[in-house]
Protein backbone atom coordinates (compact mmCIF):
# COMPACT_ATOMS: atom_id res chain seq x y z
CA UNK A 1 9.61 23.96 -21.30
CA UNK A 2 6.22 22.13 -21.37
CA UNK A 3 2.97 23.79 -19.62
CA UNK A 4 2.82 20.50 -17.65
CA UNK A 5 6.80 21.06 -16.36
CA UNK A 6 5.89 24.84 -15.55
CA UNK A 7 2.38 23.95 -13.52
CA UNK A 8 4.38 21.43 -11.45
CA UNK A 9 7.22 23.65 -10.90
CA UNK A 10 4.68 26.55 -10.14
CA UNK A 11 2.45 24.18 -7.67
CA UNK A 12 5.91 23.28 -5.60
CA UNK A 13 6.84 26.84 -5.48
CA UNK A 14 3.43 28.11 -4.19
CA UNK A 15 3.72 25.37 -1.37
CA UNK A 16 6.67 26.33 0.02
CA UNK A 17 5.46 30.02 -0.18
CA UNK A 18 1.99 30.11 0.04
CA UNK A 19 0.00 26.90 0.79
CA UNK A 20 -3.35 28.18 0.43
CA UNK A 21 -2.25 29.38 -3.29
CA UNK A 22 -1.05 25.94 -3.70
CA UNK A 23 -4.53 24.40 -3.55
CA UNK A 24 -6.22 27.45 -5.66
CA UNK A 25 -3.93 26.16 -8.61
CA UNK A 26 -4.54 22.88 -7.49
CA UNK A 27 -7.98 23.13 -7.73
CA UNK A 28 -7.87 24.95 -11.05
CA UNK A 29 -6.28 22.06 -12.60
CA UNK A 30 -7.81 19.15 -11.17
CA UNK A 31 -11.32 20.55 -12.58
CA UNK A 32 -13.25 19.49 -16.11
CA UNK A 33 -11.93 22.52 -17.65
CA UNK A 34 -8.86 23.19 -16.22
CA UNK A 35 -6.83 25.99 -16.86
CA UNK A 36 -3.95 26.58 -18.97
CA UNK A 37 -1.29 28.08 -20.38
CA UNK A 38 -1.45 30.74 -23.02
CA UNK A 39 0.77 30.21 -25.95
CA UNK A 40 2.54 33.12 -27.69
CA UNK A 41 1.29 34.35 -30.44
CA UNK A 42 3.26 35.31 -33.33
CA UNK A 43 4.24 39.05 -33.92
CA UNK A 44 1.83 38.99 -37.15
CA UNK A 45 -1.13 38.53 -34.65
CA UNK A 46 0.00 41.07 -32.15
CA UNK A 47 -2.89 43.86 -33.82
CA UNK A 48 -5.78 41.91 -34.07
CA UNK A 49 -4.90 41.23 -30.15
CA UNK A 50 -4.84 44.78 -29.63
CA UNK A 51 -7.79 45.51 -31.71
CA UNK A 52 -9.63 42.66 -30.10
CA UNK A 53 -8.99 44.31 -26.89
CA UNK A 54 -10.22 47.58 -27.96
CA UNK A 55 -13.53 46.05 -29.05
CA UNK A 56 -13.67 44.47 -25.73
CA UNK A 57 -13.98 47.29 -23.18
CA UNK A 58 -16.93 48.34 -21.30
CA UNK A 59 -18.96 45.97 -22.76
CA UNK A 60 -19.75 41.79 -22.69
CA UNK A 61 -17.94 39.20 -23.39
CA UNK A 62 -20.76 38.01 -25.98
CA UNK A 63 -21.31 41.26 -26.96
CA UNK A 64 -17.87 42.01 -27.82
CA UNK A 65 -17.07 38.78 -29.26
CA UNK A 66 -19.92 38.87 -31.78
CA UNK A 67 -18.76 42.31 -32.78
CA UNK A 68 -15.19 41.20 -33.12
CA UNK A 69 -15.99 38.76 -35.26
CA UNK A 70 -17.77 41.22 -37.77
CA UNK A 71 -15.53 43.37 -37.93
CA UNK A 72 -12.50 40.64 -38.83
CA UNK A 73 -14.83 39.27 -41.66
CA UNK A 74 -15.21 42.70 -43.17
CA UNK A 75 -11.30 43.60 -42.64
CA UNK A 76 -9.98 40.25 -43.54
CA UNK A 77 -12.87 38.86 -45.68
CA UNK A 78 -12.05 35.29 -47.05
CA UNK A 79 -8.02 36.08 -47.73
CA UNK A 80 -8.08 34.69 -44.42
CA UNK A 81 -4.67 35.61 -42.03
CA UNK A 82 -4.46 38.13 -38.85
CA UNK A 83 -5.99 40.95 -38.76
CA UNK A 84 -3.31 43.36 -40.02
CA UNK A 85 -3.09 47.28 -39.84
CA UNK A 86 -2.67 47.83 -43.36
CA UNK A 87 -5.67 45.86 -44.13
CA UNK A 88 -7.50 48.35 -41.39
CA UNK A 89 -7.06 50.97 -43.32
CA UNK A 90 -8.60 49.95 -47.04
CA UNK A 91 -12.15 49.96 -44.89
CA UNK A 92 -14.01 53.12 -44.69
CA UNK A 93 -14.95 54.34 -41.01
CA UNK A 94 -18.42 54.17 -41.66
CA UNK A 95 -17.98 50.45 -42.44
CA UNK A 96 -15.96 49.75 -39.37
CA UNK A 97 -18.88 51.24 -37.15
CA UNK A 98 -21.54 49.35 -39.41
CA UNK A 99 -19.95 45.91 -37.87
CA UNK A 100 -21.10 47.61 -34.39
CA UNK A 101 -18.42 49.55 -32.75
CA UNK A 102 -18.78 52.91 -31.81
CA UNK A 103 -16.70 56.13 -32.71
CA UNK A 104 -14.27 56.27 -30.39
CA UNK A 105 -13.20 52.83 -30.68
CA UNK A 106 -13.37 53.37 -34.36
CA UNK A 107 -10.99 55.98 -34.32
CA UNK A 108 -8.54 54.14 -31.66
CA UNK A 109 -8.62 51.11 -34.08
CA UNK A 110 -7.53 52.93 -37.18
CA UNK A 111 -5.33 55.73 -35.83
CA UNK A 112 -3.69 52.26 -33.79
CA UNK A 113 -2.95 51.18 -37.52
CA UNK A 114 -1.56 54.36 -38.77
CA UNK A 115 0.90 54.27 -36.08
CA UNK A 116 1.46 50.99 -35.52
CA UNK A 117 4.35 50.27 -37.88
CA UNK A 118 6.43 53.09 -35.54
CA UNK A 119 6.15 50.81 -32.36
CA UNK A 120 8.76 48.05 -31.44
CA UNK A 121 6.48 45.24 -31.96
CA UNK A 122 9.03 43.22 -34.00
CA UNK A 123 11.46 43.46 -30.71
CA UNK A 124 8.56 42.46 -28.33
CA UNK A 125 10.28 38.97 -27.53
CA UNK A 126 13.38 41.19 -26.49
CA UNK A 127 11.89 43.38 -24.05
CA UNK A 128 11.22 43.66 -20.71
CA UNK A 129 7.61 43.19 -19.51
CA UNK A 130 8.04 47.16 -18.55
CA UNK A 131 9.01 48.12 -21.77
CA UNK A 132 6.04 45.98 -23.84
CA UNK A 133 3.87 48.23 -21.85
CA UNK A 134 5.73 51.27 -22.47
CA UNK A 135 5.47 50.80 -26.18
CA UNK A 136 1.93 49.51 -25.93
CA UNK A 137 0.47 52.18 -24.10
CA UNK A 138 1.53 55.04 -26.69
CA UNK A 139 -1.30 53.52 -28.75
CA UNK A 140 -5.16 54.93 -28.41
CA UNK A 141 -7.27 53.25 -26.07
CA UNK A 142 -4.17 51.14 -24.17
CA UNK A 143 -3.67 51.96 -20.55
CA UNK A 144 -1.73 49.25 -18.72
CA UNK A 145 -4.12 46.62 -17.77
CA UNK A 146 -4.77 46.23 -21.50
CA UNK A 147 -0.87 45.99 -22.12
CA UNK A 148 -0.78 43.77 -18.63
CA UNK A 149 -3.52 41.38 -20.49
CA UNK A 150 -1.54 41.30 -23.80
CA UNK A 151 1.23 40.44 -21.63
CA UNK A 152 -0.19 37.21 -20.20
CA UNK A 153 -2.06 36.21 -23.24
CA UNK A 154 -0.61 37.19 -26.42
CA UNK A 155 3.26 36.81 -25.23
CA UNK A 156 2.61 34.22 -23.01
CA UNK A 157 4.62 35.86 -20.39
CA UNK A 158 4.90 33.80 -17.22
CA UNK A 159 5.27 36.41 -14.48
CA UNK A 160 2.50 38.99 -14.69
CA UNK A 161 0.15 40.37 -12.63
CA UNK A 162 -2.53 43.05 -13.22
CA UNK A 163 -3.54 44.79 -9.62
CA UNK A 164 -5.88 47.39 -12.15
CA UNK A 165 -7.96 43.96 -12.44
CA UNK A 166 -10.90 44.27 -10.18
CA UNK A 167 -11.91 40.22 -10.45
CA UNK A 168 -8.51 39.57 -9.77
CA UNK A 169 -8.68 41.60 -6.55
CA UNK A 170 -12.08 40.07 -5.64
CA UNK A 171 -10.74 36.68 -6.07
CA UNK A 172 -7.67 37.75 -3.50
CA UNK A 173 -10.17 39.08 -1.34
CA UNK A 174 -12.64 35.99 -1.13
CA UNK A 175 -10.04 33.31 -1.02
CA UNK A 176 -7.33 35.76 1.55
CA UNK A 177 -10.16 36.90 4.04
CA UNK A 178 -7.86 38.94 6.27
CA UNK A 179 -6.98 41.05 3.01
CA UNK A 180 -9.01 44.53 2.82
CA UNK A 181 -8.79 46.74 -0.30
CA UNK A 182 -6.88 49.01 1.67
CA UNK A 183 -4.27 46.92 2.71
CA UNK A 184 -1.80 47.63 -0.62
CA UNK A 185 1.79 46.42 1.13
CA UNK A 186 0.08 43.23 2.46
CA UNK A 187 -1.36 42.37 -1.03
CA UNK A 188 1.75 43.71 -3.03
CA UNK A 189 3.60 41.09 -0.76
CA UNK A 190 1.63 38.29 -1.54
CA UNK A 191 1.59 38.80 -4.72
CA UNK A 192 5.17 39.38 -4.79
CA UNK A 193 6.05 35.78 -2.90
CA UNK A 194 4.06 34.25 -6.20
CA UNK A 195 7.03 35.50 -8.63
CA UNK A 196 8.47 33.78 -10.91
CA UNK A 197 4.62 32.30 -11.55
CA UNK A 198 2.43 35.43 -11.06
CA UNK A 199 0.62 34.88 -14.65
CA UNK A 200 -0.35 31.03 -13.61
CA UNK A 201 -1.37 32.19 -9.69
CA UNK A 202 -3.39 34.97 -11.71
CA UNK A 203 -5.40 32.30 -14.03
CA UNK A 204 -6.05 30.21 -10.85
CA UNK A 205 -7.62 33.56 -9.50
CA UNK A 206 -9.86 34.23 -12.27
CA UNK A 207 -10.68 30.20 -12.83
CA UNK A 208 -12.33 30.46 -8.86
CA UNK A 209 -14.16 33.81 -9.76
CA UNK A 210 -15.42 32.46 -12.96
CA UNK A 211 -16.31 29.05 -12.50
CA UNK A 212 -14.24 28.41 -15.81
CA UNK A 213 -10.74 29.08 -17.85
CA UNK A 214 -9.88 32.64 -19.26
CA UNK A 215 -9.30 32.62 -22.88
CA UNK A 216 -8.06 36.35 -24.65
């Protein structure tokens, strides 16, 4: 099924559910950088999303992207490819935190590859979105809005939303006024009316906060 097939589908379901989500998508698509659809990746990619990930948290977007990109040319050099575990391992840990990441994350990264091979990963397209996370979050430095975010933008998975992410919450907040942080049924019921579409309601979200598409 074509991204333009699923946005049209999503945009009639969201107006006979929830008109005001309607014109959020709307919006999002109608811009000079629109939003859309993630693509899955395929399963030899699935590390270097996870490692990317890693890199990612707690600090910026530049930041992190500058140090991912170190750290991929001294893994994977000019052989070119993913990023793979095995290839992880052949670099000493004082190399890894040369390209700029810190200890911990070190260690997450290459105990992640020492494990990795034990997961399900091959299976991924098989399994629920509850079991993906299950399988994802027996790895260092995964708790579920890292698996939720894998979800959505490494399998492509059309129904997924993350309530752990705070500028998704914001963005419900600003655009559903009457929403307060402690109002968990009313949101959990919104949300809930956007299924089978969440992941595509949840890009809209983001697109408003940001002023721009989200690319992982």
């Amino acid at each position: 099924m074509s991204s333009l097939t699923t946005t049209r589908q999503a945009l009639e379901h969201f107006k006979a559910v929830d008109k005001r989500m309607a014109g959020i998508l709307e919006a999002s698509l109608q811009s000079r950088a629109p939003i859309t659809l993630p693509v899955p990746k395929p399963p030899a990619e699935y590390f270097e999303s996870v490692v990317r990930s890693i890199v990612s948290q707690q600090i910026s977007v530049k930041a992190a992207e500058a140090v991912f990109r170190r750290v991929r040319a001294r893994v994977v050099g000019d052989q070119g490819g993913a990023l793979s575990p095995a290839a992880v391992l052949t670099v000493p840990e004082d190399e890894l935190r040369a390209c700029g990441l810190s200890g911990q994350k070190t260690r997450y990264i290459r105990r992640n590859a020492e494990i990795w091979p034990a997961l399900e990963t091959s299976h991924f397209s098989a399994l629920s979105d509850e079991e993906v996370i299950t399988e994802l979050t027996k790895l260092y430095g995964v708790g579920r809005w890292t698996a939720e975010m894998f979800l959505m933008f490494t399998l492509a998975r059309p129904d997924v939303f993350s309530f752990g992410d705070l500028g998704l919450m914001q963005s419900i907040y600003q655009h559903y006024k009457e929403l307060r942080p402690h109002h968990t049924r009313k949101v959990a019921a919104l949300v809930a009316a956007w299924s089978p579409y969440r992941t595509l309601a949840a890009l809209a979200l983001w697109w408003h906060k940001d002023g721009g598409p989200v690319v992982l």
